[in-house]
PDB file of N, CA and C in Angstrom:
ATOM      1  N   UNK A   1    -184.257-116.786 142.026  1.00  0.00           N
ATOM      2  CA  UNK A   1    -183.919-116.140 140.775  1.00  0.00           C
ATOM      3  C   UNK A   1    -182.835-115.107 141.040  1.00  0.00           C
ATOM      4  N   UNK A   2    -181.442-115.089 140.039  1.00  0.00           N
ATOM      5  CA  UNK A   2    -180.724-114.477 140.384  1.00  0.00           C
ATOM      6  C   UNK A   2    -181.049-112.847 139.647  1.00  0.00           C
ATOM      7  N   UNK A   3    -180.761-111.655 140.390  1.00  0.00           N
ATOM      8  CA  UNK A   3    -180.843-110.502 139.823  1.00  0.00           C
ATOM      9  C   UNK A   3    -180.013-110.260 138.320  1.00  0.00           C
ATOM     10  N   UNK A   4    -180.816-109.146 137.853  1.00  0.00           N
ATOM     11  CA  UNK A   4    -179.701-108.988 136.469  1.00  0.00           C
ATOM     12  C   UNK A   4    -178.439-108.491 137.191  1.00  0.00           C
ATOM     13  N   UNK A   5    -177.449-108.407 136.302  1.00  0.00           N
ATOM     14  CA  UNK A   5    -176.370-107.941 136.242  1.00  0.00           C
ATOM     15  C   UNK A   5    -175.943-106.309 135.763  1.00  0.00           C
ATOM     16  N   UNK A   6    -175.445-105.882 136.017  1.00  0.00           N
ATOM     17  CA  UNK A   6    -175.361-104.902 135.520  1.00  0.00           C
ATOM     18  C   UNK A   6    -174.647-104.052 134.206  1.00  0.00           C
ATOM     19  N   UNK A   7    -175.382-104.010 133.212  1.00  0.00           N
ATOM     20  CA  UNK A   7    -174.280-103.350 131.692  1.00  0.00           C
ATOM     21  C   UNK A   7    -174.898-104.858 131.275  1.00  0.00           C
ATOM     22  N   UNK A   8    -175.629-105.956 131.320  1.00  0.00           N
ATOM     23  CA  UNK A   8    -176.095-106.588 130.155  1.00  0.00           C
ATOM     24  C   UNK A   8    -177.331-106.121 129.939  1.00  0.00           C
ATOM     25  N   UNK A   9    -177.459-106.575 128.575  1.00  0.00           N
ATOM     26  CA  UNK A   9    -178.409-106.246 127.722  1.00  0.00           C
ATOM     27  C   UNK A   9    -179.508-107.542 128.095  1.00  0.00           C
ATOM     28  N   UNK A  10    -180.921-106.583 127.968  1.00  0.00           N
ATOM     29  CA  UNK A  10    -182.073-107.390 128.749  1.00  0.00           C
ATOM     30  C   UNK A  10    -183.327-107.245 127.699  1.00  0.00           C
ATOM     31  N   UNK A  11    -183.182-106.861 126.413  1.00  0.00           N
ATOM     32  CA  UNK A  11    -183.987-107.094 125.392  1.00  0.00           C
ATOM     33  C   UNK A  11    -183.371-107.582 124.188  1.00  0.00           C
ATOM     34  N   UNK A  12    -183.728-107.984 123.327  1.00  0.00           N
ATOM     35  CA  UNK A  12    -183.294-108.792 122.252  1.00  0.00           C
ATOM     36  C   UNK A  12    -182.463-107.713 121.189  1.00  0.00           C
ATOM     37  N   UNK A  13    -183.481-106.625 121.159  1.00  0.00           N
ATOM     38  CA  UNK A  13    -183.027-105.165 120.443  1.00  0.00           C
ATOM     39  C   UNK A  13    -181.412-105.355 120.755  1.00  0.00           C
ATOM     40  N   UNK A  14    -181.135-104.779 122.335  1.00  0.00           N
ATOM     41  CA  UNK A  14    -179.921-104.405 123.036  1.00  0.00           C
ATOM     42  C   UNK A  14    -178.751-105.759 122.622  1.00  0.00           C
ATOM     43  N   UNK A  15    -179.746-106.709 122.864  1.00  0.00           N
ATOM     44  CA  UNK A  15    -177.896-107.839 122.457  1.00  0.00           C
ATOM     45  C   UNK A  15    -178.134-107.773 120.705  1.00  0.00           C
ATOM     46  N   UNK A  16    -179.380-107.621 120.015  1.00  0.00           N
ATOM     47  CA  UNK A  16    -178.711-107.391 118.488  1.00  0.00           C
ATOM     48  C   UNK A  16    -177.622-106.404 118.219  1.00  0.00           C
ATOM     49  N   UNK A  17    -178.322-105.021 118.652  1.00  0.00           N
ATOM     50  CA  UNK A  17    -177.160-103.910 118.933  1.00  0.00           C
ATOM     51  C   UNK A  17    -175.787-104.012 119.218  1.00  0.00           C
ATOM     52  N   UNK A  18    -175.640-104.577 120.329  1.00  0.00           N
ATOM     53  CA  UNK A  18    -174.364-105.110 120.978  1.00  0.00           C
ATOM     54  C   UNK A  18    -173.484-105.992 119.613  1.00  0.00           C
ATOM     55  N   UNK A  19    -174.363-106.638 119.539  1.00  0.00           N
ATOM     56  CA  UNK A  19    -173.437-107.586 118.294  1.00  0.00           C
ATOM     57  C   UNK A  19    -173.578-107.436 117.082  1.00  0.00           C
ATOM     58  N   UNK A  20    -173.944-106.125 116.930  1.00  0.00           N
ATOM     59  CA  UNK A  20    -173.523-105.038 115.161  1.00  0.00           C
ATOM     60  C   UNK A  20    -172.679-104.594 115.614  1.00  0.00           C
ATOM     61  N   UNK A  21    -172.598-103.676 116.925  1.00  0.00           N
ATOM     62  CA  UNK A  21    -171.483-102.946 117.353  1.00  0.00           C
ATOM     63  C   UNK A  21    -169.810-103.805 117.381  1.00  0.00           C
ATOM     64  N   UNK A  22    -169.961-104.528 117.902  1.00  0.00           N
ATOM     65  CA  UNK A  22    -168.988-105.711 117.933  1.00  0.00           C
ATOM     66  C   UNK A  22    -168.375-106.140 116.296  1.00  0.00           C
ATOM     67  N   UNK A  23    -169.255-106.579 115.196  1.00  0.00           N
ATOM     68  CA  UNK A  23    -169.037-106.796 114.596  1.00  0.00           C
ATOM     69  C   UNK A  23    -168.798-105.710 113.087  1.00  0.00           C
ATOM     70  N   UNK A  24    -168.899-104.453 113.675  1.00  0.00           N
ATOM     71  CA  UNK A  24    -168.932-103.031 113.248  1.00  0.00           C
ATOM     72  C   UNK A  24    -167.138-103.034 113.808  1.00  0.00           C
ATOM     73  N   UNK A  25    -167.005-103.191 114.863  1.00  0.00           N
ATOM     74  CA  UNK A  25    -165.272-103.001 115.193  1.00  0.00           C
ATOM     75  C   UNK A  25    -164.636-104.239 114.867  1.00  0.00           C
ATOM     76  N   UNK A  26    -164.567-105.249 114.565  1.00  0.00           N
ATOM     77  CA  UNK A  26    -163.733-105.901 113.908  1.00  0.00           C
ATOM     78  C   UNK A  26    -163.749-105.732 112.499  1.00  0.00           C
ATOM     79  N   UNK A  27    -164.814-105.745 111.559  1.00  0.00           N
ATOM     80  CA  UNK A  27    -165.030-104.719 110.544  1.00  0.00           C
ATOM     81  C   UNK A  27    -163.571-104.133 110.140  1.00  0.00           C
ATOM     82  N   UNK A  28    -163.636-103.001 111.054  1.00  0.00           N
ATOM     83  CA  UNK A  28    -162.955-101.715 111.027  1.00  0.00           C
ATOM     84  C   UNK A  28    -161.440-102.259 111.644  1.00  0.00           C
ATOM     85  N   UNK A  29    -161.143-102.974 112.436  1.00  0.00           N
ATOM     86  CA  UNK A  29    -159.831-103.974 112.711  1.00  0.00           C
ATOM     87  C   UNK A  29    -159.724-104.656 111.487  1.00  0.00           C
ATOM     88  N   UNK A  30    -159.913-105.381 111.080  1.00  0.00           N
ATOM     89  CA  UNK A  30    -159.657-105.712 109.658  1.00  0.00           C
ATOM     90  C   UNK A  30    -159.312-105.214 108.654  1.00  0.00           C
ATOM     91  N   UNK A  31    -159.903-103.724 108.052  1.00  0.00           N
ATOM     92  CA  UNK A  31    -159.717-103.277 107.389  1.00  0.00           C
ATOM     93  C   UNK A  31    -158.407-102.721 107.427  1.00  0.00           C
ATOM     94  N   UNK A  32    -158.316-101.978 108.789  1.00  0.00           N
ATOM     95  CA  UNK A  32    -156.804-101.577 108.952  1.00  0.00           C
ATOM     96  C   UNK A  32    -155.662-102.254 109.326  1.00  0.00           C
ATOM     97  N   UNK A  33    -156.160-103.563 109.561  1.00  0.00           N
ATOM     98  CA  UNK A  33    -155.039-104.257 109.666  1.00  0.00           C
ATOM     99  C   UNK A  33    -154.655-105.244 108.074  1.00  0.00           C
ATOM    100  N   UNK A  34    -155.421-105.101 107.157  1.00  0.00           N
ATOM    101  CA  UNK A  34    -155.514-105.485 105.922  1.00  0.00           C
ATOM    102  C   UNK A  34    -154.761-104.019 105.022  1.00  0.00           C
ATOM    103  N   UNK A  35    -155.261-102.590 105.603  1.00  0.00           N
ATOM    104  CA  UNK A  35    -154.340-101.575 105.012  1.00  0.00           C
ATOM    105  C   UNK A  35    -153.248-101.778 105.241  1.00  0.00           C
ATOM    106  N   UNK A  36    -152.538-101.740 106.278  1.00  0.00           N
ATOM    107  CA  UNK A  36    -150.802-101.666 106.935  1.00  0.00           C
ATOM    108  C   UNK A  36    -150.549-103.174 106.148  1.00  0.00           C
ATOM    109  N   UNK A  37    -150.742-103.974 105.573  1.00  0.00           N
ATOM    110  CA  UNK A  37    -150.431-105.200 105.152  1.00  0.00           C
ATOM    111  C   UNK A  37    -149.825-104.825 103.808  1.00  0.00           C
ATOM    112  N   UNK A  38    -151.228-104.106 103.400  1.00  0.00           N
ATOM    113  CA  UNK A  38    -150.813-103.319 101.858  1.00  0.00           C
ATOM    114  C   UNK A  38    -149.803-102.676 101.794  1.00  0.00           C
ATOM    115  N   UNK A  39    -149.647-101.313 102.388  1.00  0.00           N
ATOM    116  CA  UNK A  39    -148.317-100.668 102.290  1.00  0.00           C
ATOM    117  C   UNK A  39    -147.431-101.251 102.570  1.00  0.00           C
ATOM    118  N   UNK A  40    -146.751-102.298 103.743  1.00  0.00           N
ATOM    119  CA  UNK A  40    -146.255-102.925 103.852  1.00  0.00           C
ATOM    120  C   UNK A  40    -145.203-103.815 102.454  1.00  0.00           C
ATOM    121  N   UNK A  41    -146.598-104.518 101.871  1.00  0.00           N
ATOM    122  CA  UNK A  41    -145.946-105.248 101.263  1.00  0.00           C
ATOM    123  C   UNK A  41    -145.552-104.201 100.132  1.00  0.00           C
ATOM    124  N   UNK A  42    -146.493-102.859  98.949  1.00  0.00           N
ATOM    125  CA  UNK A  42    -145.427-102.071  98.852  1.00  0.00           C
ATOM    126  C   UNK A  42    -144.502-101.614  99.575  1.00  0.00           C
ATOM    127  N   UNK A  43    -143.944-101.189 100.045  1.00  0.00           N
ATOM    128  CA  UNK A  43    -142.563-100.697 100.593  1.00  0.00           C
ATOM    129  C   UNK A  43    -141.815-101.522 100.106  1.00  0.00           C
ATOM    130  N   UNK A  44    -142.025-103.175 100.879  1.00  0.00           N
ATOM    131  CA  UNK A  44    -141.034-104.326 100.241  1.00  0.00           C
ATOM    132  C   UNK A  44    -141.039-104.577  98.688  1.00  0.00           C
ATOM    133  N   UNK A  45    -142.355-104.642  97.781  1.00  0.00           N
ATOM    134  CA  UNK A  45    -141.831-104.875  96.558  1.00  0.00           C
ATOM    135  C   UNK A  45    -140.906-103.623  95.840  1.00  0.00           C
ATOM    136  N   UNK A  46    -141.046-101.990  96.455  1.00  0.00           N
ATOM    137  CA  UNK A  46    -140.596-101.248  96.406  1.00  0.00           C
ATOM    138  C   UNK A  46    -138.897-101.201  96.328  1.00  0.00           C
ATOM    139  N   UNK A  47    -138.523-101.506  97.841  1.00  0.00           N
ATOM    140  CA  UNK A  47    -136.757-102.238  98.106  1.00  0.00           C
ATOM    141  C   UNK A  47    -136.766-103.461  97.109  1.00  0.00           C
ATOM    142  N   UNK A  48    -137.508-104.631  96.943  1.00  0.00           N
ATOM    143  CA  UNK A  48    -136.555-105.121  96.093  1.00  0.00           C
ATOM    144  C   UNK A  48    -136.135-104.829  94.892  1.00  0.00           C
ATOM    145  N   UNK A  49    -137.379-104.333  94.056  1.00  0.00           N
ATOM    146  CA  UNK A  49    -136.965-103.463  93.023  1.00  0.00           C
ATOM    147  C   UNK A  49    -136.177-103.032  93.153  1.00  0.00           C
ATOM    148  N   UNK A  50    -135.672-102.001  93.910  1.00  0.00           N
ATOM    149  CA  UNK A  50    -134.409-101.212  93.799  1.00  0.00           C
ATOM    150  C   UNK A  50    -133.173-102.143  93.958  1.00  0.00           C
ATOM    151  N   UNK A  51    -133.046-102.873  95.173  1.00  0.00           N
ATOM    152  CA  UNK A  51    -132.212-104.026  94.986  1.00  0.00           C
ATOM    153  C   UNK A  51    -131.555-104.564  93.787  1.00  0.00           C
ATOM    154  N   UNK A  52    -132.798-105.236  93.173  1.00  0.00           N
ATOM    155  CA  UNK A  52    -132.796-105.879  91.588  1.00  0.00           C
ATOM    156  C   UNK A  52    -132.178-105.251  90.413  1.00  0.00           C
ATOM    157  N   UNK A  53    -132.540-103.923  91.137  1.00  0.00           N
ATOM    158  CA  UNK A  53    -132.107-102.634  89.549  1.00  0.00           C
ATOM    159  C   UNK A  53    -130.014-102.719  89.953  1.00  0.00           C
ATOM    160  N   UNK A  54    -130.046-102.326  91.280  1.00  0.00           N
ATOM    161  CA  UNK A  54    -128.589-102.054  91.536  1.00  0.00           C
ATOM    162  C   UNK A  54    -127.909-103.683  91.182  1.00  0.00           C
ATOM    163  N   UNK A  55    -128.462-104.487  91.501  1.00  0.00           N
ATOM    164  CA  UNK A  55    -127.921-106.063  91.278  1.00  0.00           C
ATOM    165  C   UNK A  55    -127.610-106.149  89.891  1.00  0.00           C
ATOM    166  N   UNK A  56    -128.650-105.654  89.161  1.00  0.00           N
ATOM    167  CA  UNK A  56    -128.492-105.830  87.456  1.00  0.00           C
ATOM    168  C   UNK A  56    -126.808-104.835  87.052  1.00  0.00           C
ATOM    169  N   UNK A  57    -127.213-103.410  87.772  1.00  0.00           N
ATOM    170  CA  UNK A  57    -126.587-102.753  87.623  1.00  0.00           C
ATOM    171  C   UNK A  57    -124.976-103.242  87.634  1.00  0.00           C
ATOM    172  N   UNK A  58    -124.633-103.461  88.838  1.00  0.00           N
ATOM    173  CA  UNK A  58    -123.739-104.327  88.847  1.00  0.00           C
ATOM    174  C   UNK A  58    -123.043-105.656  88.302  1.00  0.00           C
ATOM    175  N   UNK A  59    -124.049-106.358  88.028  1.00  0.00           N
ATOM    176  CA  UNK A  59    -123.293-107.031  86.706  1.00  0.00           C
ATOM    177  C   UNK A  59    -123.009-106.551  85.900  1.00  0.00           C
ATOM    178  N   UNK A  60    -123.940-105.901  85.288  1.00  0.00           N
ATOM    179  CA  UNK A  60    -123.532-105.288  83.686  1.00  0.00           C
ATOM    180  C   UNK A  60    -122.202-104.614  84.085  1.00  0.00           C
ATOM    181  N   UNK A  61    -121.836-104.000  85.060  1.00  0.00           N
ATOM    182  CA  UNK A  61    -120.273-103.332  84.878  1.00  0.00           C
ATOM    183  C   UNK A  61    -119.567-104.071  84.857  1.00  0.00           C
ATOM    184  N   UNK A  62    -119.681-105.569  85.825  1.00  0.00           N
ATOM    185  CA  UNK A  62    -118.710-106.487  86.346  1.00  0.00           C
ATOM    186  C   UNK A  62    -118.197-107.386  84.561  1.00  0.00           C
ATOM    187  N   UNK A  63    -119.581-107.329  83.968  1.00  0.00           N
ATOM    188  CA  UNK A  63    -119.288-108.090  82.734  1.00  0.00           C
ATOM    189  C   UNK A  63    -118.397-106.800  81.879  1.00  0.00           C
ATOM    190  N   UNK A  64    -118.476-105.503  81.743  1.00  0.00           N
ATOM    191  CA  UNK A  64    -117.858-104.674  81.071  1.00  0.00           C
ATOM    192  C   UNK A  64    -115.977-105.100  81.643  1.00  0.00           C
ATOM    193  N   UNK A  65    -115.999-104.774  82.839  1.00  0.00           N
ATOM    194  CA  UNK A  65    -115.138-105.127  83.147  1.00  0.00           C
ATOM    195  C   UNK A  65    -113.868-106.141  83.418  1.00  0.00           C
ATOM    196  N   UNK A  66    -114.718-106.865  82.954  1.00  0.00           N
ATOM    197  CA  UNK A  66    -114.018-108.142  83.285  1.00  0.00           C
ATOM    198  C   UNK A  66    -112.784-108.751  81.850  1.00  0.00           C
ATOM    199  N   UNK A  67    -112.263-108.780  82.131  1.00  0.00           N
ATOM    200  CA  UNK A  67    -110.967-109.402  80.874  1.00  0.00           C
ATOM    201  C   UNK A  67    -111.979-110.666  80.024  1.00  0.00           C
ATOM    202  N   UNK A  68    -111.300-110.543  78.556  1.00  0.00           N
ATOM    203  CA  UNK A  68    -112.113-110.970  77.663  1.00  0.00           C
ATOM    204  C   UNK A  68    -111.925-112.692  77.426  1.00  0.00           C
ATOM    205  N   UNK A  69    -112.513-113.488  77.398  1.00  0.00           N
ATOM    206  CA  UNK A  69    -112.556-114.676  77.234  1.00  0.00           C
ATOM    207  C   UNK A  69    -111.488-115.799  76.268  1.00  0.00           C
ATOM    208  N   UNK A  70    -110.400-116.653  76.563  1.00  0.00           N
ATOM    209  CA  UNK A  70    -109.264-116.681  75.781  1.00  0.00           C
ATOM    210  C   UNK A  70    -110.500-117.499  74.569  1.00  0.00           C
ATOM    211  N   UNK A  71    -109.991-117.765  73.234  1.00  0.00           N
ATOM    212  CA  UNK A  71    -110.607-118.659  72.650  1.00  0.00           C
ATOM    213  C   UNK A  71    -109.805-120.334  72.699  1.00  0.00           C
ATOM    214  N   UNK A  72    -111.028-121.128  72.805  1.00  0.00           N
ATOM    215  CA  UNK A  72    -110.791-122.319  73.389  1.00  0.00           C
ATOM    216  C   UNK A  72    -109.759-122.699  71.756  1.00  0.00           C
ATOM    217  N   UNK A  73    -109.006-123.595  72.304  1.00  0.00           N
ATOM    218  CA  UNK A  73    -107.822-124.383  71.067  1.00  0.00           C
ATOM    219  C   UNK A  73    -108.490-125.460  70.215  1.00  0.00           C
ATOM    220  N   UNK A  74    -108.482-125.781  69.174  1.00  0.00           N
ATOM    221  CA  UNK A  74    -108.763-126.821  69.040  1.00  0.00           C
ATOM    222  C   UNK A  74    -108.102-128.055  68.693  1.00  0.00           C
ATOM    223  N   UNK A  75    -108.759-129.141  69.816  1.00  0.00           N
ATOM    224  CA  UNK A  75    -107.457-130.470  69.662  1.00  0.00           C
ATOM    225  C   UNK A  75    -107.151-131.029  68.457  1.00  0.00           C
ATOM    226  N   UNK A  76    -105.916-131.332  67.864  1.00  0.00           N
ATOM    227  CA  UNK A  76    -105.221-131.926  67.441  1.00  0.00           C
ATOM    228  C   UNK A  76    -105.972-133.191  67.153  1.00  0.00           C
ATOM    229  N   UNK A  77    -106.423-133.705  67.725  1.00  0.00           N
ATOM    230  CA  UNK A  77    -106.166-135.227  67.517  1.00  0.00           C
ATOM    231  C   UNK A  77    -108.204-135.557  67.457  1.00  0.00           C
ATOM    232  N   UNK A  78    -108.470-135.632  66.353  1.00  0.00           N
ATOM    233  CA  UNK A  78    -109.352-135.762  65.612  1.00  0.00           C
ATOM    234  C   UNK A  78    -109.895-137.122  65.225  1.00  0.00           C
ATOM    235  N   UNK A  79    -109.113-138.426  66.049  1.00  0.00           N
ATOM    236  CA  UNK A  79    -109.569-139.028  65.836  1.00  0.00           C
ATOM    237  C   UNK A  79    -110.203-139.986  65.528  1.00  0.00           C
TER     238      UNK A  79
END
């Protein structure tokens, strides 16, 4: 019979324990790796918004600006 080992758990109590604890820190890994996801993705919907606003922005001047449309002729030949 081989001896125990040492730092395992040798009652049923101790490995339940062990594996709340365990499953108590991924828990808590999750959560914060599910927070930083969140802010994350605000920040980004954050920039594109702003993006979107200056993009709009910019057309609307480009259309102010822009020389006015000739009116099309109409053909002659009818027909």
């Amino acid at each position: 019979m081989n001896p125990p080992k040492k730092g395992v758990p040798r009652t049923a109590n101790a490995v339940l324990q062990a594996s709340e604890r365990r499953s108590a820190q991924v828990k808590l890994q999750i959560s914060a790796e599910s927070a930083a996801n969140d802010a994350k993705t605000t920040r980004l919907r954050a920039l594109r918004l702003a993006k979107e606003a200056l993009d709009a922005e910019a057309a609307r001047l480009a259309a102010l600006n822009a020389p006015p449309l000739r009116a099309k002729k109409r053909s002659k030949n009818r027909g």
